[in-house]
Protein backbone atom coordinates (compact mmCIF):
# COMPACT_ATOMS: atom_id res chain seq x y z
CA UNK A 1 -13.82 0.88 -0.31
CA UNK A 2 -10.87 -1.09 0.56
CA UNK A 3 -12.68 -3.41 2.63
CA UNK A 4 -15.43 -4.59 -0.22
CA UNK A 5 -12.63 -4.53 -2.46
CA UNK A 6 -11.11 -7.48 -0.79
CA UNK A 7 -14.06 -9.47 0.07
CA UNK A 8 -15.11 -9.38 -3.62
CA UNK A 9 -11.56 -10.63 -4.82
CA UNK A 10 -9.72 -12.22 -1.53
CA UNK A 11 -12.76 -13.77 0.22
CA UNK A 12 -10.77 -16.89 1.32
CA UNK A 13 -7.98 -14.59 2.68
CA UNK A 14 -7.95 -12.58 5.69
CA UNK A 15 -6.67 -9.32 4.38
CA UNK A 16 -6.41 -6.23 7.13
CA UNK A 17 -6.92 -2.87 6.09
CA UNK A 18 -6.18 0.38 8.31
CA UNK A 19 -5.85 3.71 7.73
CA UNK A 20 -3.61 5.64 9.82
CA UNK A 21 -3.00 9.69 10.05
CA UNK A 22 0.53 10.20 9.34
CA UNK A 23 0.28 14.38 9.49
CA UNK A 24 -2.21 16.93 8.47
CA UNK A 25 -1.16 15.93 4.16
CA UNK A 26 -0.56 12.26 4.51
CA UNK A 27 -2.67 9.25 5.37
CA UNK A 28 -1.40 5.77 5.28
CA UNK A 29 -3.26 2.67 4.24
CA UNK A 30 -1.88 -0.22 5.04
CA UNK A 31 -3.67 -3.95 3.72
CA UNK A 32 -2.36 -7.16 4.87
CA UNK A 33 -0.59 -8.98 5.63
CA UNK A 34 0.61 -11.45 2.71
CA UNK A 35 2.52 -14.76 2.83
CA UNK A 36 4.96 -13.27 0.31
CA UNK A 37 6.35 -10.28 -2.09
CA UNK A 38 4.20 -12.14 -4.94
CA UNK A 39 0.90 -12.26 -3.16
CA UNK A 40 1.59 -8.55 -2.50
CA UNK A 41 2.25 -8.08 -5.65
CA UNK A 42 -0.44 -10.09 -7.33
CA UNK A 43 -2.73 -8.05 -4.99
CA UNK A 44 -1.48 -4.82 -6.49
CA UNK A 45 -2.15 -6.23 -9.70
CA UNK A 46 -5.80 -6.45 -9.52
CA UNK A 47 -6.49 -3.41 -6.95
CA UNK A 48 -6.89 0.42 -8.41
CA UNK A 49 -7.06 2.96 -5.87
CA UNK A 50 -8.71 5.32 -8.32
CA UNK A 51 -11.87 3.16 -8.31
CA UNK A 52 -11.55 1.58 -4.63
CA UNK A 53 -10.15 4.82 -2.60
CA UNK A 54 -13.00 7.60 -1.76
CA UNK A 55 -11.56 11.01 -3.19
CA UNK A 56 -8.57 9.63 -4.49
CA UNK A 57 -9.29 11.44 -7.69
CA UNK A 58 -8.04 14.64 -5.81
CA UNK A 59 -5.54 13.09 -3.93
CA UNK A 60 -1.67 12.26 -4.71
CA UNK A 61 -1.47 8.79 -4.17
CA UNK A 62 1.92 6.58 -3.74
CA UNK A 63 0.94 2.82 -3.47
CA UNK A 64 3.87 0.48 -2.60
CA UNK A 65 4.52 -3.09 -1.44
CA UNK A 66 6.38 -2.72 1.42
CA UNK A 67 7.94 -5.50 3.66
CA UNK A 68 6.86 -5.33 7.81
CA UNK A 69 10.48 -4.27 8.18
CA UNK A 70 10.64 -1.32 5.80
CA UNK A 71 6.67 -0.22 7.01
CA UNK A 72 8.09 0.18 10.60
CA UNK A 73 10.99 2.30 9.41
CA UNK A 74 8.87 4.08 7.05
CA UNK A 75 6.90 4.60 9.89
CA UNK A 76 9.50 6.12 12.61
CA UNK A 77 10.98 8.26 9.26
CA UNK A 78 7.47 9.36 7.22
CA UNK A 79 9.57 10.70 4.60
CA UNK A 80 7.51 9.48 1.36
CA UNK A 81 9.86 10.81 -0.86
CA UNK A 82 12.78 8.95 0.45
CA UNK A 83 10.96 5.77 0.91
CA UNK A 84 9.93 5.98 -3.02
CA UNK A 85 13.23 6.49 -3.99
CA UNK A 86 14.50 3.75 -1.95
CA UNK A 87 11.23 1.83 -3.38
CA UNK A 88 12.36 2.81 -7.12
CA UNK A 89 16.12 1.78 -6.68
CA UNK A 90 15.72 -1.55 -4.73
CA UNK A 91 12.67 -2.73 -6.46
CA UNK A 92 12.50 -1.05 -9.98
CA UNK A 93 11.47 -3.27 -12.75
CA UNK A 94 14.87 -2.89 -14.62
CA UNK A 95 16.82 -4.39 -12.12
């Protein structure tokens, strides 16, 4: 699980994890927080969900670095599909 996960790789960081019950078909995990976008994203980098997430074979999975900012709004909206195209037009490797 998450929490293993990040005492294996991030043992001299203080990393959060919490999972929170967004509706009856989505669940939100949340792992922080991070000093900056490229400790989130060097995080990212190292962590699969298929091997660290129980059942997330058989679940469809959206994993995003998102800013405290954007989480709250994400939060108060809980539109997935907005926030990833938001997610792919701000942050999308081509830009």
């Amino acid at each position: 699980d998450i929490i293993n996960f990040n005492l294996d790789n991030f043992s001299n960081y203080n990393y959060r994890s919490e999972g929170t019950t967004m509706n009856s078909d989505f669940l939100m995990i949340t792992v922080g927080t991070f000093d900056s976008p490229a400790e989130a994203t060097a995080y990212l980098k190292i962590f699969d969900p298929m091997k660290e997430i129980r059942g997330a074979t058989e679940a469809n999975l959206s994993v995003f670095v998102i800013s405290r900012d954007n989480l709250l709004k994400f939060k108060d909206d809980r539109n997935i599909e907005r926030y990833r195209i938001f997610y792919n037009k701000t942050y999308s490797p081509s830009r």
